[in-house]
C-alpha atoms as a PDB file:
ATOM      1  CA  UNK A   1      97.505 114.421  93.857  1.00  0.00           C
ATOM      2  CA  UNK A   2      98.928 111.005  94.694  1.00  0.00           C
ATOM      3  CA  UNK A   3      99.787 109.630  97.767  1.00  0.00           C
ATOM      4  CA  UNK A   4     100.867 106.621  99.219  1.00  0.00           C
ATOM      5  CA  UNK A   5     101.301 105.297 102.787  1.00  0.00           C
ATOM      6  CA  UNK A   6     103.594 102.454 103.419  1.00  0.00           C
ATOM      7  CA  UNK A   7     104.854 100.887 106.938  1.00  0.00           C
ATOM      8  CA  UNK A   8     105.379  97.535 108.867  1.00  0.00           C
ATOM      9  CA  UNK A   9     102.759  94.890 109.166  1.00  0.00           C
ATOM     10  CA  UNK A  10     100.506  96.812 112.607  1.00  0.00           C
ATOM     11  CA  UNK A  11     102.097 100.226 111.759  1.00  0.00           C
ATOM     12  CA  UNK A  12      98.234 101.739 110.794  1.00  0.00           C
ATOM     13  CA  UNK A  13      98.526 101.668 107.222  1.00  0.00           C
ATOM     14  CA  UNK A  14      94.630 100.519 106.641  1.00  0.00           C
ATOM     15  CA  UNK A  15      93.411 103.228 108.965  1.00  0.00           C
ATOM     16  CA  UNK A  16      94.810 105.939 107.546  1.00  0.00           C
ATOM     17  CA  UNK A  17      94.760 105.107 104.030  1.00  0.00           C
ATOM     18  CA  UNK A  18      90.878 105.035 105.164  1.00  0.00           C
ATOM     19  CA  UNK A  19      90.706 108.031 106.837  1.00  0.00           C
ATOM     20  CA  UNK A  20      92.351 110.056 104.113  1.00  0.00           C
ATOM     21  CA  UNK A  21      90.223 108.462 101.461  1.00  0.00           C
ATOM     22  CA  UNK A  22      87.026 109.298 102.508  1.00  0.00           C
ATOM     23  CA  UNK A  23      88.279 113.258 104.099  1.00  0.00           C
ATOM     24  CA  UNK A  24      89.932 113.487 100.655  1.00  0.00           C
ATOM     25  CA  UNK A  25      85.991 112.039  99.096  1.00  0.00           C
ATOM     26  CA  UNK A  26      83.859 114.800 100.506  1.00  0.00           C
ATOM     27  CA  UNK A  27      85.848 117.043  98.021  1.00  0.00           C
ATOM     28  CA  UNK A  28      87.160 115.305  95.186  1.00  0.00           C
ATOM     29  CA  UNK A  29      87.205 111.332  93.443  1.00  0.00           C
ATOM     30  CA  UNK A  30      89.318 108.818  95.331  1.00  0.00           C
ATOM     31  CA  UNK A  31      91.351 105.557  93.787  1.00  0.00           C
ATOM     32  CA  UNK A  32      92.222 103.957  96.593  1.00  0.00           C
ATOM     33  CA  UNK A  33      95.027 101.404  95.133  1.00  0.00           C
ATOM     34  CA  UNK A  34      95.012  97.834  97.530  1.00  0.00           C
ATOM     35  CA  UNK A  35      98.692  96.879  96.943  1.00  0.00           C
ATOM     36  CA  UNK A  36      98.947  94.420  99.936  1.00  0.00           C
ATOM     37  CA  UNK A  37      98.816  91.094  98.251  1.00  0.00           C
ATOM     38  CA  UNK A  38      98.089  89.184 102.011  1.00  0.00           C
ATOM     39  CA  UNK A  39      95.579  91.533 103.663  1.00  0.00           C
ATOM     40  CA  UNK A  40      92.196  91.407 103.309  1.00  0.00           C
ATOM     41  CA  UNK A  41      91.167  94.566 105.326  1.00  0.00           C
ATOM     42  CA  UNK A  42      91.362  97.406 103.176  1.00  0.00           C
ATOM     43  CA  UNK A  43      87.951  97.165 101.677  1.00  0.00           C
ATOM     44  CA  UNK A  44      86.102  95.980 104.369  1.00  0.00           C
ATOM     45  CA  UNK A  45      87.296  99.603 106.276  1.00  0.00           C
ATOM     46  CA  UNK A  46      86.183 101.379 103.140  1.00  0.00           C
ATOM     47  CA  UNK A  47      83.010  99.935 103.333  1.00  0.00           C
ATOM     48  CA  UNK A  48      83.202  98.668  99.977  1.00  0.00           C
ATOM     49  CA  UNK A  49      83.308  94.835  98.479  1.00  0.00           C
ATOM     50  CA  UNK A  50      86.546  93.052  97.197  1.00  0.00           C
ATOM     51  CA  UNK A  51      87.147  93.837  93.487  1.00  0.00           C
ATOM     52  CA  UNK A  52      88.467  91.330  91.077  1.00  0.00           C
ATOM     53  CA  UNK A  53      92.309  90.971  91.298  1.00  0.00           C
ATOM     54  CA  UNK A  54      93.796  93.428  88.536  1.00  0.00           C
ATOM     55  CA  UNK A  55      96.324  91.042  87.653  1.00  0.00           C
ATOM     56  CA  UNK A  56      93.694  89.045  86.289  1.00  0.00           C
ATOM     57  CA  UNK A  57      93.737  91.388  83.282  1.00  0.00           C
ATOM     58  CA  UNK A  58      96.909  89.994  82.190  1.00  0.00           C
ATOM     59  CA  UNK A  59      96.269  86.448  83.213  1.00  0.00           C
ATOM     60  CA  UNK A  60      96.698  86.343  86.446  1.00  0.00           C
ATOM     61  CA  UNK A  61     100.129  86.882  88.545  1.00  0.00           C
ATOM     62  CA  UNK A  62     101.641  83.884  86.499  1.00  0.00           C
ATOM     63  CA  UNK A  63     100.564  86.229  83.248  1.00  0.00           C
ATOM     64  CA  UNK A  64     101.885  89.497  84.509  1.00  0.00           C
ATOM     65  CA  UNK A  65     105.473  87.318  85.149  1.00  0.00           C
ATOM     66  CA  UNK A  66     105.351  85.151  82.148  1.00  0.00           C
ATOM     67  CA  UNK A  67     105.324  89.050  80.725  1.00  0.00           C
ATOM     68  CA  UNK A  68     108.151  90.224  82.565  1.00  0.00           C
ATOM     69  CA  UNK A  69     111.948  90.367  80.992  1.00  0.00           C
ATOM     70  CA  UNK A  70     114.730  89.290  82.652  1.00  0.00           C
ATOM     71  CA  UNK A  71     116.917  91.493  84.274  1.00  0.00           C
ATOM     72  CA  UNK A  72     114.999  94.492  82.281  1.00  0.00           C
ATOM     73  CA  UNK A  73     112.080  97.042  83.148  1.00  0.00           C
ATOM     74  CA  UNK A  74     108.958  95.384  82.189  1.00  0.00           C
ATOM     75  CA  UNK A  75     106.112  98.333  80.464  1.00  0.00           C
ATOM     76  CA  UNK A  76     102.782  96.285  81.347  1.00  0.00           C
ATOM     77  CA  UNK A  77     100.802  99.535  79.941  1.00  0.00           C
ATOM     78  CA  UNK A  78     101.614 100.379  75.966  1.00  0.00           C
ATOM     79  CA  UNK A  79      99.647 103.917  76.942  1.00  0.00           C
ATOM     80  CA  UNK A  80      99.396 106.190  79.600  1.00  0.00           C
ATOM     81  CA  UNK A  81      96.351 105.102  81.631  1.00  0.00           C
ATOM     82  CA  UNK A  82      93.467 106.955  83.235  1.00  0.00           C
ATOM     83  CA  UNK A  83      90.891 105.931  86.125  1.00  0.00           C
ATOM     84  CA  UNK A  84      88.489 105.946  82.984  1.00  0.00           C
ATOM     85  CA  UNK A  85      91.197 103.172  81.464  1.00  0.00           C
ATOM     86  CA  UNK A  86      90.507 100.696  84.114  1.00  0.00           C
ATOM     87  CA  UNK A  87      87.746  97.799  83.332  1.00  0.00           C
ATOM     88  CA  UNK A  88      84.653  98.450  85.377  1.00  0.00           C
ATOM     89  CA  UNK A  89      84.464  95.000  86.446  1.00  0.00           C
ATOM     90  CA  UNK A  90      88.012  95.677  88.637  1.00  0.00           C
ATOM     91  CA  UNK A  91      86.247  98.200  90.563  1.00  0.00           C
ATOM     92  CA  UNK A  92      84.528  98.650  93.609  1.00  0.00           C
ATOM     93  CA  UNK A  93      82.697 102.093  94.481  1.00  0.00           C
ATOM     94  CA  UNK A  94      80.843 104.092  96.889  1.00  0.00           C
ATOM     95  CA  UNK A  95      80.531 107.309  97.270  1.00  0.00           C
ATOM     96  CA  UNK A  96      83.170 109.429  95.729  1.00  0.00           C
ATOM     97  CA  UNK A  97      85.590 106.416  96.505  1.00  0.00           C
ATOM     98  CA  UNK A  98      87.046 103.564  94.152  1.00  0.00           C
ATOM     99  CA  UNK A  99      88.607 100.468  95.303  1.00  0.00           C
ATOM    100  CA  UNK A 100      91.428  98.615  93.417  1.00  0.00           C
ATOM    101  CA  UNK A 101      93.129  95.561  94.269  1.00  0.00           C
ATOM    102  CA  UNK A 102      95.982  94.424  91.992  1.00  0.00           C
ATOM    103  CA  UNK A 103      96.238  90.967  93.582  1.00  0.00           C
ATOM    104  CA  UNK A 104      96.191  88.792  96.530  1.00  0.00           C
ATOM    105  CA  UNK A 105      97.033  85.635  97.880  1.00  0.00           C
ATOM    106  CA  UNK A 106      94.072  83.370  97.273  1.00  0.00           C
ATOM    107  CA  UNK A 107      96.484  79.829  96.754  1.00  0.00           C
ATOM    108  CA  UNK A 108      99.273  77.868  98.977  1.00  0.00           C
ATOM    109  CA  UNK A 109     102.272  79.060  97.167  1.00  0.00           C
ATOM    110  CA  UNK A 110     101.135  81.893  95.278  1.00  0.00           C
ATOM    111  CA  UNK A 111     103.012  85.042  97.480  1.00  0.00           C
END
């Protein structure tokens, strides 16, 4: 099962993606994905600490769009990938509950 919640900056987004992660953790394993490059709240809810930016797999945000065509569809992943596929060391966990963060805003400039 996949979901994803999306809304405007106040709409509730971190609350519910919490809530539903850990109802959805008493029963199964949760990814939580942290897509929100400029908010820093997501893990802090969850209870968890602040994984390494994913993007930092690929060298960073410059990396992932130094590997990006123009005016194409960029394929970052030459396979299918798994939760097993992702480097421990870009995980957070507690519980039944993983945290990813793909990348935020750490630099002036960087967004």
């Amino acid at each position: 099962m996949k979901l994803l919640v999306c809304g405007e900056g106040g709409s509730g987004k971190i609350t519910i993606s919490t809530l539903l992660g850990k109802a959805l953790a008493k029963k199964y394993k949760v990814l939580v994905i942290d897509s929100d490059e400029s908010n820093f709240g997501l893990h802090r809810h969850l209870g968890l600490e602040l994984p390494e930016d994913f993007t930092r797999y690929w060298g960073g945000k410059r990396g992932v769009l130094d590997k990006m065509p123009r005016g194409g569809q960029q394929q970052l992943f030459e396979k299918k990938w798994g939760l097993e596929d992702i480097p421990e060391e870009y995980l957070t966990a507690k519980d039944n509950i993983k945290l990813l963060a793909i990348g935020k805003i750490h630099d002036v400039g960087e967004g």
